[in-house]
Protein backbone atom coordinates (compact mmCIF):
# COMPACT_ATOMS: atom_id res chain seq x y z
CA UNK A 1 -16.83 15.33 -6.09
CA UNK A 2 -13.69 17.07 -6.83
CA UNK A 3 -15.42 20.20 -5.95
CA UNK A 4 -16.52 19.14 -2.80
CA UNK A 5 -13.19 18.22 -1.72
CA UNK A 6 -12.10 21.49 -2.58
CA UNK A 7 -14.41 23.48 -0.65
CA UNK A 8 -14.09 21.23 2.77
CA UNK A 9 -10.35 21.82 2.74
CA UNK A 10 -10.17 25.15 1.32
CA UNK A 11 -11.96 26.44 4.50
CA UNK A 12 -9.29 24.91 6.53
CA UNK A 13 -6.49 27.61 4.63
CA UNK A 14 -9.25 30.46 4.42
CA UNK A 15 -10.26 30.81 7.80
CA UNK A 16 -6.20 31.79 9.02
CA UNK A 17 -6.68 35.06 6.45
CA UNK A 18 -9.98 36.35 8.49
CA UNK A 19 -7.95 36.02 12.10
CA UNK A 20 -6.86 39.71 12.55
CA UNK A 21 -10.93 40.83 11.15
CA UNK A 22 -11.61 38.13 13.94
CA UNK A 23 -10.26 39.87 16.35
CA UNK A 24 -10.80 43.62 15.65
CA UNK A 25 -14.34 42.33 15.17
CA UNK A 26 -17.21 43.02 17.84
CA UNK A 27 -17.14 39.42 18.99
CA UNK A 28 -14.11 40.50 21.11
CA UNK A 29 -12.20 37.12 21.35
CA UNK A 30 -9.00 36.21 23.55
CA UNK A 31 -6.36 35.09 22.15
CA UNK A 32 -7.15 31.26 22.90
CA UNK A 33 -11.16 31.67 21.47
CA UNK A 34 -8.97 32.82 18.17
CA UNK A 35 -6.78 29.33 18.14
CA UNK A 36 -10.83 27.49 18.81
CA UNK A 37 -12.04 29.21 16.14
CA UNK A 38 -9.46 28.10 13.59
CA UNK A 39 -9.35 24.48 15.48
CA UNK A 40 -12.77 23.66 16.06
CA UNK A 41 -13.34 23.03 13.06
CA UNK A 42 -9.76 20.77 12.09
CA UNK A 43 -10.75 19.06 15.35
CA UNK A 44 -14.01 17.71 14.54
CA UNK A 45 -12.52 17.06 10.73
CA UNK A 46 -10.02 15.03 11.98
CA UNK A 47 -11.36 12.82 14.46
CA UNK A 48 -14.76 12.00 12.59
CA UNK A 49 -13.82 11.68 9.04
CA UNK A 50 -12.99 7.58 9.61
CA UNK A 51 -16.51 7.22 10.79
CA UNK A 52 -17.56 9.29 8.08
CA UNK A 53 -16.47 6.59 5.91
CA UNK A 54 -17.93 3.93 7.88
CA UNK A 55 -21.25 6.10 7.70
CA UNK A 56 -21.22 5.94 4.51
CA UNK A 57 -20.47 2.48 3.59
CA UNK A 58 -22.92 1.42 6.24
CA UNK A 59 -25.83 3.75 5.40
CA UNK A 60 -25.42 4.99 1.76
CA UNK A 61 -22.26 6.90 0.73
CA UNK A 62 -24.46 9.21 -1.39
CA UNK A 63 -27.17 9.93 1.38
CA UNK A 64 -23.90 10.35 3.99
CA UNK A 65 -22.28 12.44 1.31
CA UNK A 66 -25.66 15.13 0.84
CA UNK A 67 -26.31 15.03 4.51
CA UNK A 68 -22.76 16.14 5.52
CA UNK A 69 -23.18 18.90 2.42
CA UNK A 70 -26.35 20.24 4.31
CA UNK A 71 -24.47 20.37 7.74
CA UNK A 72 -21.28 21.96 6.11
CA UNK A 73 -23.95 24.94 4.78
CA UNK A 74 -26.35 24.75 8.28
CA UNK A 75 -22.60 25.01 10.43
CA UNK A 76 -21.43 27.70 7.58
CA UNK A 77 -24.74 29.67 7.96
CA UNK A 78 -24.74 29.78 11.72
CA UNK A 79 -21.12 31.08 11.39
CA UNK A 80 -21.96 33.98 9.21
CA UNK A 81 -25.34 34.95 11.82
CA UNK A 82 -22.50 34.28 15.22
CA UNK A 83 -23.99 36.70 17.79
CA UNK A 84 -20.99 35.70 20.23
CA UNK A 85 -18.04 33.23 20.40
CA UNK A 86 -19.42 30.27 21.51
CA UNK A 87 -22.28 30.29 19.00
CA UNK A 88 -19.62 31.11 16.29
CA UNK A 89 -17.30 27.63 17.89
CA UNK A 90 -21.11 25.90 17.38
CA UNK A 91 -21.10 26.31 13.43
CA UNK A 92 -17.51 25.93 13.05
CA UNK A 93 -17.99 22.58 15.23
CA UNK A 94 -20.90 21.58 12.89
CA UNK A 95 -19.17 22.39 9.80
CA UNK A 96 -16.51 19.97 10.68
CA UNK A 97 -18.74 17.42 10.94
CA UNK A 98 -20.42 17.61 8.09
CA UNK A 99 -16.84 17.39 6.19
CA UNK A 100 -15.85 13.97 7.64
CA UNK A 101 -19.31 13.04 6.54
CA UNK A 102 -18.24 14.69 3.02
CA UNK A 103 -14.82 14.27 2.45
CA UNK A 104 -14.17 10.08 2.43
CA UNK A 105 -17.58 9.52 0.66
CA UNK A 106 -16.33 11.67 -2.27
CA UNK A 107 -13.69 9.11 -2.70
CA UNK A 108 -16.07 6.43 -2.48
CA UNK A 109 -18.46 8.03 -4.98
CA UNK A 110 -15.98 8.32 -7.52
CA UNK A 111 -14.84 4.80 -7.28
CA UNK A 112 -17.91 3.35 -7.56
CA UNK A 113 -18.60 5.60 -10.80
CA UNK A 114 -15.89 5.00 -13.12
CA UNK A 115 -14.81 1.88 -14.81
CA UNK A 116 -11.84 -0.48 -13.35
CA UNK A 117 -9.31 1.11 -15.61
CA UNK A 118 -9.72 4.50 -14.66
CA UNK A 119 -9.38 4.01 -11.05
CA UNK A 120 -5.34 4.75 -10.91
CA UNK A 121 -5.71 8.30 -12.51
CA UNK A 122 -9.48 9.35 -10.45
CA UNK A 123 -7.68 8.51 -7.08
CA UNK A 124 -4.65 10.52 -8.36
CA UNK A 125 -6.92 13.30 -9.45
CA UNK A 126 -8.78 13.57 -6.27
CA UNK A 127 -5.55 13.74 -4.21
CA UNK A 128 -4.39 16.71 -5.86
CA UNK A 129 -7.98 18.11 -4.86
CA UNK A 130 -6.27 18.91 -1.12
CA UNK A 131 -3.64 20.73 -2.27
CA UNK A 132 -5.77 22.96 -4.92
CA UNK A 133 -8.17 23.11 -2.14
CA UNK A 134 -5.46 25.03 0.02
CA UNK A 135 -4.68 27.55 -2.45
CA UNK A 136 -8.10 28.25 -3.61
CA UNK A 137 -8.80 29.06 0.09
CA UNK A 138 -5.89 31.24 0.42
CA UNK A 139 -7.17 33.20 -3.10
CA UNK A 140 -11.03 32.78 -3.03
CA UNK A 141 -10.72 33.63 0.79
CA UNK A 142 -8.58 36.42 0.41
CA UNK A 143 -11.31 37.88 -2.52
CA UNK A 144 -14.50 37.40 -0.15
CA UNK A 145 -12.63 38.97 2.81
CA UNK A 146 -11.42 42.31 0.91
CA UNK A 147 -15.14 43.14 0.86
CA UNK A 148 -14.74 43.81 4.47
CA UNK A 149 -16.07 41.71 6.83
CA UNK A 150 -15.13 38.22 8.41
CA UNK A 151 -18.82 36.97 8.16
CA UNK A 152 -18.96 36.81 4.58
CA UNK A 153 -16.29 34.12 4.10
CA UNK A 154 -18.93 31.70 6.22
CA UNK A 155 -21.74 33.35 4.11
CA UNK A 156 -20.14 32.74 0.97
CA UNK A 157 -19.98 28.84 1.84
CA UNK A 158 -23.69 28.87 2.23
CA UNK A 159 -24.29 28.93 -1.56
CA UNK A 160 -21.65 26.99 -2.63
CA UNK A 161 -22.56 24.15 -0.54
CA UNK A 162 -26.01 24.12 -1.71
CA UNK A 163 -25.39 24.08 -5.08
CA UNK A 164 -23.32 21.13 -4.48
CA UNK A 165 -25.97 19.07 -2.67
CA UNK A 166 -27.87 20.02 -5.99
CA UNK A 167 -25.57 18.64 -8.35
CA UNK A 168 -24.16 15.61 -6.36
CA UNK A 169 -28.01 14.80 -5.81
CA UNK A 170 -28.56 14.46 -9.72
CA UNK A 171 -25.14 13.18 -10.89
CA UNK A 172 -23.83 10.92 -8.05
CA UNK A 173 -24.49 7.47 -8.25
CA UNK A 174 -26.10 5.30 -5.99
CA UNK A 175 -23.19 2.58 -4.53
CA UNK A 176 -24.06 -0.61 -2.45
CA UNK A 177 -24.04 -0.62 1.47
CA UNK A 178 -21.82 -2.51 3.54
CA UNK A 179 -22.69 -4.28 6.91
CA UNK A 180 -19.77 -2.22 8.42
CA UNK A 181 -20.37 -1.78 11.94
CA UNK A 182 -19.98 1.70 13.67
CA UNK A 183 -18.13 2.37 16.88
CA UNK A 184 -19.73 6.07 18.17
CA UNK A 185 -18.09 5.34 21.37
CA UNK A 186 -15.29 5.13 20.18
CA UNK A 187 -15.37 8.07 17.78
CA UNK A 188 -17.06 10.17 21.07
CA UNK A 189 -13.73 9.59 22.79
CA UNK A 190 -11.33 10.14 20.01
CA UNK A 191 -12.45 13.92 19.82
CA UNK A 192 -12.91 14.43 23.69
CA UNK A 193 -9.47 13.31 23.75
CA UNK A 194 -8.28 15.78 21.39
CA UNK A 195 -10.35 18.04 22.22
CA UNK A 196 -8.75 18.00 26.18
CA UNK A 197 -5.42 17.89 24.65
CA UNK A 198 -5.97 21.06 22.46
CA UNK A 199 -7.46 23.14 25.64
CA UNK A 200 -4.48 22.18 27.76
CA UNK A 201 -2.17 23.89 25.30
CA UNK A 202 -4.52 26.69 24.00
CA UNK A 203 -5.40 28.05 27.40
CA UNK A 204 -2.14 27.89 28.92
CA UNK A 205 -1.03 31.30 27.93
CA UNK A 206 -4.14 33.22 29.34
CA UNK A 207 -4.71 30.54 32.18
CA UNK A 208 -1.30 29.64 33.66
CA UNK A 209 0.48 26.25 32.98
CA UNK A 210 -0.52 25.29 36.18
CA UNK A 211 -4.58 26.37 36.08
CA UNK A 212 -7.42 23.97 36.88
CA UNK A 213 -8.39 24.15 33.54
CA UNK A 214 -5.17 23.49 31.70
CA UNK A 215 -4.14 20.46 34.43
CA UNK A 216 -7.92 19.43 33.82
CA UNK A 217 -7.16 19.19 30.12
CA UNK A 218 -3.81 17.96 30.01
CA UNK A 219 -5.33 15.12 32.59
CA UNK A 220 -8.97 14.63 30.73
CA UNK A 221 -6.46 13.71 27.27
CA UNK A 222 -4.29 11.26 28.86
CA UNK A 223 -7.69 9.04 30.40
CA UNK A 224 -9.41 9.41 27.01
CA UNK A 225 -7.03 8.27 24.94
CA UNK A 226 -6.04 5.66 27.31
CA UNK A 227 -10.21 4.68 27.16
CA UNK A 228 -10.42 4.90 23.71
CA UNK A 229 -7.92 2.26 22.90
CA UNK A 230 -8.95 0.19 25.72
CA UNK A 231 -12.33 0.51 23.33
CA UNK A 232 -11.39 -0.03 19.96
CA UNK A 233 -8.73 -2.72 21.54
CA UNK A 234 -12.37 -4.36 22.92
CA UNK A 235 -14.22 -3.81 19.56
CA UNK A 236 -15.03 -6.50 17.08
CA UNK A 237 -14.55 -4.26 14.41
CA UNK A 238 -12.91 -1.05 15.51
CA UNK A 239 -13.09 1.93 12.97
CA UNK A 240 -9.13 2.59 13.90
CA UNK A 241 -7.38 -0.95 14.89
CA UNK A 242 -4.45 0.89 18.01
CA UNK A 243 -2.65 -2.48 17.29
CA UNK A 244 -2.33 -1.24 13.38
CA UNK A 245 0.12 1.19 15.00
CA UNK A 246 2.73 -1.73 16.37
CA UNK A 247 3.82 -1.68 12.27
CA UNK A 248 6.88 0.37 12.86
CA UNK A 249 6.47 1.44 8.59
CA UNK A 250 3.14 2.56 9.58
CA UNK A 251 3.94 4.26 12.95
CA UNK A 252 6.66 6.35 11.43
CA UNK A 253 5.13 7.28 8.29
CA UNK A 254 1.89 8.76 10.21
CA UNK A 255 4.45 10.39 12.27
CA UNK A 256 5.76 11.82 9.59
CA UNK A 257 2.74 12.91 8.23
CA UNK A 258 1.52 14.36 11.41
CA UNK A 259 4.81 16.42 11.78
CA UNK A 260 4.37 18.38 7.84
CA UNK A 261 0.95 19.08 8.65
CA UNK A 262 1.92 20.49 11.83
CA UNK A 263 4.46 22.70 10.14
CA UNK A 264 2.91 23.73 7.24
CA UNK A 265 -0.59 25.09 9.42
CA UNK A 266 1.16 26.48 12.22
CA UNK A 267 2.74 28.16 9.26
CA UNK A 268 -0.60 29.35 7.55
CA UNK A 269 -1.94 30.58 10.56
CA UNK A 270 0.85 33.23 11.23
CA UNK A 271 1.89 33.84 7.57
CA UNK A 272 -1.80 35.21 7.38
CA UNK A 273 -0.94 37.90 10.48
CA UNK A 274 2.35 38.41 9.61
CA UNK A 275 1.50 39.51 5.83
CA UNK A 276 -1.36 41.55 7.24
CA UNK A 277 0.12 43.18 10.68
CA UNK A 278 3.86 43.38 9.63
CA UNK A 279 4.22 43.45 5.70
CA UNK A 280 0.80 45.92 5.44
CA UNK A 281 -0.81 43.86 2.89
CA UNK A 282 -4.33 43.78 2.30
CA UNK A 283 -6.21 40.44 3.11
CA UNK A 284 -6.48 39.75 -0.97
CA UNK A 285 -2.34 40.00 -1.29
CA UNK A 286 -1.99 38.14 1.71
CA UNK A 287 -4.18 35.13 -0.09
CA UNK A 288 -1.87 35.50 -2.89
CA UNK A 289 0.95 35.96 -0.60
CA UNK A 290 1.31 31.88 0.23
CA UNK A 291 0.79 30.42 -3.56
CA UNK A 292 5.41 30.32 -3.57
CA UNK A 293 4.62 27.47 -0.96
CA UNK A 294 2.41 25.72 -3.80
CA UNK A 295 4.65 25.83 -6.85
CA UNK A 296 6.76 23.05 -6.23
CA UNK A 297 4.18 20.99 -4.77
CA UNK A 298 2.78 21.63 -8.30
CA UNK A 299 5.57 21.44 -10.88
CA UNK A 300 7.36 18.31 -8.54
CA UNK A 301 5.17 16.28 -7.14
CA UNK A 302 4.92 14.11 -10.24
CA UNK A 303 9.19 13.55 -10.22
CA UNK A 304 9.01 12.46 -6.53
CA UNK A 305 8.62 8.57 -7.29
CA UNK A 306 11.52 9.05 -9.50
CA UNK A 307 13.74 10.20 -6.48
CA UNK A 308 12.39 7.61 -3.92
CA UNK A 309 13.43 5.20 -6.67
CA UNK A 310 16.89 6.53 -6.83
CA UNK A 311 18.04 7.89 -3.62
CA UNK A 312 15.11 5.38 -1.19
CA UNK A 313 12.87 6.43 0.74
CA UNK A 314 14.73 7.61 4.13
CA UNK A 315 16.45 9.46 1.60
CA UNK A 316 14.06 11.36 0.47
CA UNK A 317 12.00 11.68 3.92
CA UNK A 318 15.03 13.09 5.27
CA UNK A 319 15.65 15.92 2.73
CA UNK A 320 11.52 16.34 2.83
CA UNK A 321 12.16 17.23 6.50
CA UNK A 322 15.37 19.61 6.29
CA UNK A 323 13.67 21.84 3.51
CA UNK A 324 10.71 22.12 5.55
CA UNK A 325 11.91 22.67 8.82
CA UNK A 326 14.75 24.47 7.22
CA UNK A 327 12.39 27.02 5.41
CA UNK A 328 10.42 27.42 8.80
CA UNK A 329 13.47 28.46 10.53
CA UNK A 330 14.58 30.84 7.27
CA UNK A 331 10.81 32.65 7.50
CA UNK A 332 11.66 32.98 11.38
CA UNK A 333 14.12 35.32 10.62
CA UNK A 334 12.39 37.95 8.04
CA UNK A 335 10.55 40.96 9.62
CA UNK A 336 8.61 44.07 8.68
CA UNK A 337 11.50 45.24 7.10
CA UNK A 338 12.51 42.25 4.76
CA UNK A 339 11.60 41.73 0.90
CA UNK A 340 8.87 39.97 0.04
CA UNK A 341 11.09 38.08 -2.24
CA UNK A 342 13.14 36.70 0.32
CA UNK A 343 9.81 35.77 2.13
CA UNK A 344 8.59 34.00 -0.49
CA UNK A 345 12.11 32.12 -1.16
CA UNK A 346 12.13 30.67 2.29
CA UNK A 347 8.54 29.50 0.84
CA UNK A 348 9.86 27.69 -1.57
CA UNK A 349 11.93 26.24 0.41
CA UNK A 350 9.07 25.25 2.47
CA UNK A 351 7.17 24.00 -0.16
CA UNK A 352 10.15 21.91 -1.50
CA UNK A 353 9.79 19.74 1.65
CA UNK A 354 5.85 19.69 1.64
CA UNK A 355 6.48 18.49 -2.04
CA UNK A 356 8.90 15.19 -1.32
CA UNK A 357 7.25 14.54 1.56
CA UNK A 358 3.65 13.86 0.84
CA UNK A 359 3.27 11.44 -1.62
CA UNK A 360 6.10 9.61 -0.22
CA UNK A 361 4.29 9.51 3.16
CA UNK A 362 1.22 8.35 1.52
CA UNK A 363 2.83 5.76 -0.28
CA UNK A 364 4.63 4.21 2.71
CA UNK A 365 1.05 4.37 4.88
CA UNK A 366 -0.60 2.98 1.60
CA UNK A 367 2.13 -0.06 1.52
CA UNK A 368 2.31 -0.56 4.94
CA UNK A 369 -1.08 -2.17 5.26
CA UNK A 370 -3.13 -4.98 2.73
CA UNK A 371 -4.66 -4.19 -0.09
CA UNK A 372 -7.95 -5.17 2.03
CA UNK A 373 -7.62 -2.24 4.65
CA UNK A 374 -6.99 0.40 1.72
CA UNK A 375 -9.91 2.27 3.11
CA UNK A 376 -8.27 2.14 6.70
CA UNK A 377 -5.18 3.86 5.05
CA UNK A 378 -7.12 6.31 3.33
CA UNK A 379 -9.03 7.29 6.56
CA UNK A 380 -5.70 7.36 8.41
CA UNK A 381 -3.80 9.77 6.17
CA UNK A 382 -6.95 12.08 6.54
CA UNK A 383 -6.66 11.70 10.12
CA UNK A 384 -3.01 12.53 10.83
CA UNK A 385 -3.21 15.17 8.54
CA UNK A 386 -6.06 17.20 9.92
CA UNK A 387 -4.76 16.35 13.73
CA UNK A 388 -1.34 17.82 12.73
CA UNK A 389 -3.20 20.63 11.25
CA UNK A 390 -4.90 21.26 14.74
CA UNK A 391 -2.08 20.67 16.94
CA UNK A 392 0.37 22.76 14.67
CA UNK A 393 -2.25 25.90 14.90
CA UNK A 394 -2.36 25.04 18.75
CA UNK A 395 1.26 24.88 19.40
CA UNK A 396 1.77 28.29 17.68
CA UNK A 397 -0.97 30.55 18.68
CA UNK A 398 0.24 29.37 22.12
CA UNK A 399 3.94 30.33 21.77
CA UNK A 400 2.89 33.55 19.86
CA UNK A 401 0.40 34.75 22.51
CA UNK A 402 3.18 34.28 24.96
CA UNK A 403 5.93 35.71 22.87
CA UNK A 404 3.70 38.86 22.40
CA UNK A 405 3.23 39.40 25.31
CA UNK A 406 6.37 39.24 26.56
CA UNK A 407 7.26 41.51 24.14
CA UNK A 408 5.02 44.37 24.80
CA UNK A 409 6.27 47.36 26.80
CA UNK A 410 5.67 47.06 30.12
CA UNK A 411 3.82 49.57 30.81
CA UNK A 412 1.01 48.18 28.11
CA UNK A 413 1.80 45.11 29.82
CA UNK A 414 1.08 46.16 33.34
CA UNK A 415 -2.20 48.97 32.54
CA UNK A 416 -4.15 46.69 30.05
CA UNK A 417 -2.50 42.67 29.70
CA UNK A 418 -3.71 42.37 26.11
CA UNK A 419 -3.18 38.99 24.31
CA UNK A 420 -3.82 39.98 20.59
CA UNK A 421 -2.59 42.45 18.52
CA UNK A 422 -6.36 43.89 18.33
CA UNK A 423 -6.43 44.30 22.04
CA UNK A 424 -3.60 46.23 22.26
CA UNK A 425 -4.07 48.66 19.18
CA UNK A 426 -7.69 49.49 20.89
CA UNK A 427 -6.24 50.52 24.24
CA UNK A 428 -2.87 52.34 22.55
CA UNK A 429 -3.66 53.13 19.31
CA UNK A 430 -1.11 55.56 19.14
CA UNK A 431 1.52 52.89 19.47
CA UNK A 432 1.13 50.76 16.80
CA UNK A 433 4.56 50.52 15.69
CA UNK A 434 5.36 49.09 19.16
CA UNK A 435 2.62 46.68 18.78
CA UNK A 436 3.08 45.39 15.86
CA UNK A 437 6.95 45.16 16.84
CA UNK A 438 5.92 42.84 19.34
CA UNK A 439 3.73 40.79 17.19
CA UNK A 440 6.73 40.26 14.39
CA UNK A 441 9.03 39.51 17.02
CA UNK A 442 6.79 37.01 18.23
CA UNK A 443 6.14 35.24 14.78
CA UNK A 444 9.79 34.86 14.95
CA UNK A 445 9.99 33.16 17.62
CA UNK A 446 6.82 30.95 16.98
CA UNK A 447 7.89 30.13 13.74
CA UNK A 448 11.51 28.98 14.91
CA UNK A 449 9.96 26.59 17.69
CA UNK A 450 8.01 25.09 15.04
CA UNK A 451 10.77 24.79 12.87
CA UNK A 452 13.13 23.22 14.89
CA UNK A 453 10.44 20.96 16.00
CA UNK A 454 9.92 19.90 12.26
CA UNK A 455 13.90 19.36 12.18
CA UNK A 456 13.42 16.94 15.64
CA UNK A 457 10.25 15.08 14.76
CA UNK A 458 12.01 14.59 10.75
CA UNK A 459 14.96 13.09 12.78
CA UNK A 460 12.89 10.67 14.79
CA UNK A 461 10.74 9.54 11.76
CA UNK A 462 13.61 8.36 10.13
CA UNK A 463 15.84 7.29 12.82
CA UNK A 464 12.62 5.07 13.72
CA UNK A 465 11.86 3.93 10.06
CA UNK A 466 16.04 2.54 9.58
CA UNK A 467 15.75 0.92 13.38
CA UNK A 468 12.43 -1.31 12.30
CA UNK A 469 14.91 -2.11 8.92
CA UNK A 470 17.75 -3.14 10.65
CA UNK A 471 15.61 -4.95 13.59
CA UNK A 472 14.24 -7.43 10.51
């Protein structure tokens, strides 16, 4: 189970390292099909892995659990064969489905399997899955990439996945089913809402703020979301509960959680250029090149409940916040020129905030419901964590497309309009070192709007979190 978990998120980190091969490659994508290809796939995650859950309990977690394996390889597979684009956003789509369908039931599984007593430490163990999962993407990605080719990171999931629906087949226990009721309206609307949301920012850039398409999608969010709680509002038994959110605790806390997953994947998905375009590493070092962000997630996570006990929790949230926006705004300000050292400093710094502020998040979404809706909680820090993932790769490919092009010469501007660094090396490849000047100066700016939007969205979590205090 533990290895499944690791392989559904680890292709969320391992897919930012293959973005430049992406688009040298002969698929020739814009700069938007770039932010799909990384998104489609956090999109679907996100948005399906509560009724994943409810799959599960309803149907047979262990027949949900196989089934979602076999989609993961059949999306992975079609991946690695991607004639064009839109058959590549196909497998990515159906690879995020089959994690929903994979990741909750693992949880499930495991519960169901080991005695009353060893329940505390499994669900601990499990948890600590995601974050091994994200560096053995960034490592086991970077190792299949250096072989050359963008294709085989998809390939290489084939396998993997297989073997897995071979071994959870034998070992996993069978668990009882549960009348839960599904809601596939519901869940329909929750991803064409997100979905609309994502294209009105992704396409801007190319498009124009003021396109069809981006008004369409900006438009097409607002009416879906606004129909999917009028649905779940209706629904006897809706897989997400809107009125759950009127628990200020709650509200801020998946705030919260939303905001460090927004910062920490906008992050992966230009530390994975930047290393490759402006530091001149290969795609291994760059997979190695993100583990400073891990080490105090590793070494401190376990003396966080100690400092929530000391200091509180707004305490802690608040410092969680600074050291990660903080470090986003430090990394805004190296370029081709500074040490990796520094680099990886400001990554500590980073991962100093990642590290307070997770498991005190989770415990404050855990708390903030009854014991009775612990799977609701579960299903909602997987939720605001993969939707922060999405819009945090969204938000920055946007600004960075911009940025770079803004900061391209004018007359490469003017004779070609490229939107990707691979664009504009194939139509002046003899001036690189202008084109990748624009690029770093772009990251910059990317990664200081993201940054300071960490600082602003830390500020709000915890201004809202002392006003619901002080209100009782």
């Amino acid at each position: 189970m533990c290895a499944c978990v690791v392989l559904m998120v680890g292709m969320v980190a391992a897919i930012n390292l293959a973005v430049p091969m992406l688009a040298a490659s002969d698929l020739h994508p814009s700069a938007s099909a770039l932010i799909w290809i990384v998104d489609t796939y956090v999109v679907f995650f996100a948005c399906l892995v509560i009724p994943g859950g409810a799959a599960g309990d309803r149907f047979g977690r262990k027949g949900v659990l196989l089934a979602g394996l076999a989609l993961f390889a059949l999306g992975a597979l079609l991946s690695a064969l991607a004639p064009s684009v839109p058959f590549l956003l196909a497998g990515r789509a159906i690879t995020g489905i089959g994690a929903a369908a994979v990741l909750p039931n693992t949880l499930a599984v495991l519960l169901h399997a080991v005695p009353a007593e060893r329940k505390g430490v499994t669900i601990a163990t499990w948890a600590s899955m995601t974050g091994i999962g994200g560096v053995v993407g960034n490592v086991g990605g970077g190792a299949v990439l250096a072989g050359g080719s963008w294709r085989w990171l998809f390939a290489a999931a084939v396998p993997v996945s297989l073997t897995l629906v071979v071994l959870a087949a034998r070992i996993a226990p069978v668990s009882p089913r549960h009348d839960r009721p599904l809601s596939p309206l519901g869940a329909v609307l929750l991803v064409g809402a997100s979905v609309a949301l994502l294209l009105g920012i992704v396409e801007g850039p190319e498009a124009g703020w003021g396109s069809p398409i981006v008004l369409a999608g900006f438009a097409g969010a607002v009416v879906l979301f606004a129909l999917w709680t009028f649905v779940e509002l209706k629904a006897e038994h809706p897989l997400l509960d809107p009125r759950l959110f009127r628990v200020p605790a709650l509200r801020s806390a998946c705030l919260g959680m939303t905001a460090i997953f927004f910062g920490m994947f906008a992050l992966f998905y230009v530390n994975a250029s930047f290393l490759q375009y402006g530091k001149g590493f290969g795609v291994l070092l760059t997979g190695l090149g993100i583990i400073p962000l891990t080490v105090p997630v590793v070494l401190g996570a376990r003396h966080v409940g100690k400092l929530v006990q000391r200091f509180g929790v707004d305490a802690v949230i608040a410092m969680a916040f600074v050291f990660c926006g903080g470090g986003l705004v430090g990394l805004s300000t190296s370029d081709a020129s500074t040490p990796y050292p520094v680099y990886a400093a400001w990554l500590v710094v980073t991962g100093v905030g990642v590290t307070l502020a997770l498991p005190t998040l989770s415990a404050a979404i855990s708390g903030s419901l009854p014991p009775s809706q612990a799977g609701v909680g579960a299903g909602l820090q997987a939720t605001t964590r993969e939707f922060g993932s999405a819009l945090g790769v969204a938000v920055i490919g946007t600004v960075l497309t911009g940025r770079f092009v803004t900061a391209l010469p004018s007359d490469i501007r003017a004779g070609h309009d490229p939107h990707t660094v691979a664009q504009a090396l194939a139509v002046v490849p003899g001036r690189s070192p202008e084109v990748i000047s624009a690029f770093v100066t772009a990251a910059s700016t990317a990664l200081r709007v993201i940054g300071v939007s960490v600082l602003v969205l830390g500020a709000l979590v915890v201004l809202q979190a002392r006003l619901s205090r002080e209100a009782k």
